[in-house]
C-alpha atoms as a PDB file:
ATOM      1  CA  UNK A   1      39.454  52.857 -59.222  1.00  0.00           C
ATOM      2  CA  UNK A   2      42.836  51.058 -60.447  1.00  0.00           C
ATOM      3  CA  UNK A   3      42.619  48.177 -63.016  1.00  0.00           C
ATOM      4  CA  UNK A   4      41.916  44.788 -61.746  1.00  0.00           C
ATOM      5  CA  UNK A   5      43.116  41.654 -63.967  1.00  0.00           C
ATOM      6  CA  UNK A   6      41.134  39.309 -64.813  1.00  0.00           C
ATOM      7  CA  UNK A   7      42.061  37.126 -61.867  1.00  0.00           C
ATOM      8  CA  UNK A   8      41.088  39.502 -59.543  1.00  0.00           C
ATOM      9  CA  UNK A   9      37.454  39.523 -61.195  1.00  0.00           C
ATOM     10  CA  UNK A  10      37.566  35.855 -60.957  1.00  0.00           C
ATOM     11  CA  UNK A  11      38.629  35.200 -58.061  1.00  0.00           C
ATOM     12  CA  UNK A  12      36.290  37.846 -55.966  1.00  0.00           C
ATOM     13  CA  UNK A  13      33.475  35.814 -58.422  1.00  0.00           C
ATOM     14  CA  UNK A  14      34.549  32.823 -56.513  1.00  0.00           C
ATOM     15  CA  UNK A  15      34.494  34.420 -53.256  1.00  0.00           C
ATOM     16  CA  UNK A  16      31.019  35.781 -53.426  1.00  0.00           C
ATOM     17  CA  UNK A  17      29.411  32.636 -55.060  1.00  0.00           C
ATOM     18  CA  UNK A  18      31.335  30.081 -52.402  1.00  0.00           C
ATOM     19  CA  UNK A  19      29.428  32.628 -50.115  1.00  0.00           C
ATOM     20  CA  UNK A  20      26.102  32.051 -51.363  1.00  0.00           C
ATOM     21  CA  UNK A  21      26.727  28.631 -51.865  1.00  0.00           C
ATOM     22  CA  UNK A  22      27.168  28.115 -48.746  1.00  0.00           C
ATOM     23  CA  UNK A  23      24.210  29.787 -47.438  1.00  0.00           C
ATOM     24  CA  UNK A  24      21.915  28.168 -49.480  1.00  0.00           C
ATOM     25  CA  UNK A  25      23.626  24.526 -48.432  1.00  0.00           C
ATOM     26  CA  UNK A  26      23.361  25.324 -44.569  1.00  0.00           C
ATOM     27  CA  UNK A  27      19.870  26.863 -44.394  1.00  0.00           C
ATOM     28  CA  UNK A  28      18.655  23.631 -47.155  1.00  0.00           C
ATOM     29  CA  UNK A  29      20.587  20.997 -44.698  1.00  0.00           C
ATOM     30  CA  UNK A  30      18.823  22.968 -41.582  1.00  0.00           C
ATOM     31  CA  UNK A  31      15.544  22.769 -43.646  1.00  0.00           C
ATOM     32  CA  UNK A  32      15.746  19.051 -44.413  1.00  0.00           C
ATOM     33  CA  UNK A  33      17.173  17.919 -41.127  1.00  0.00           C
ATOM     34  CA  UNK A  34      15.681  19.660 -38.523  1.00  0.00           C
ATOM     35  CA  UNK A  35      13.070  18.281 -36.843  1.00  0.00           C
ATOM     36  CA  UNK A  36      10.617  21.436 -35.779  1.00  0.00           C
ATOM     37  CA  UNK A  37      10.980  22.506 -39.440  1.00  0.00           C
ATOM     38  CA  UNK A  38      10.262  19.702 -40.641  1.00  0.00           C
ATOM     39  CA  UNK A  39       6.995  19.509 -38.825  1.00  0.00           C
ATOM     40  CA  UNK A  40       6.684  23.420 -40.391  1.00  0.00           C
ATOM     41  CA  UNK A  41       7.776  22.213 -43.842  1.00  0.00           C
ATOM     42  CA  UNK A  42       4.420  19.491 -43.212  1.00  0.00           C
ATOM     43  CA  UNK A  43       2.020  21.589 -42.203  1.00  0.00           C
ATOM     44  CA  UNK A  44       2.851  24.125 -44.933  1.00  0.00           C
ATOM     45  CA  UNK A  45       2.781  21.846 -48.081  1.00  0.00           C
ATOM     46  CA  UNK A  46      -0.704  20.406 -45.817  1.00  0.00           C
ATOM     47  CA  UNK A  47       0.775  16.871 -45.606  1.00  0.00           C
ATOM     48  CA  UNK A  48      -1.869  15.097 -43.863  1.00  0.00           C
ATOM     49  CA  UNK A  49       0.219  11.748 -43.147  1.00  0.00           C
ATOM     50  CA  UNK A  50       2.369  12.895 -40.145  1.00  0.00           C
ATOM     51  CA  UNK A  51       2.571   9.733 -38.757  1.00  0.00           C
ATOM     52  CA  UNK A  52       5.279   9.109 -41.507  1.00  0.00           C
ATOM     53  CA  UNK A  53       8.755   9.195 -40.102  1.00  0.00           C
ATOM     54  CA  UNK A  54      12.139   9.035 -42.762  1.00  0.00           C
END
């Protein structure tokens, strides 16, 4: 394996965690603003108002 500068470790950091990032931020705004999940996200955490509307 040939040296990599320390740019090239940063910059592959980067890559990866703007990866994950966005993962987590797409599947947490599908979470939050989807409306069958958010009926699933209810009835896990046994809500039992769900006349409630945001």
């Amino acid at each position: 394996m040939p040296q990599m500068s320390p740019m090239n470790w940063i910059s592959l950091f980067l890559i990866f965690f703007s990866m994950y990032m966005m993962m987590n931020i797409i599947i947490y705004y599908y979470i939050i603003y989807n409306p069958i999940s958010f009926n699933v996200k209810f009835n896990f955490f046994k809500i039992e108002n769900y006349n409630w509307k945001w």
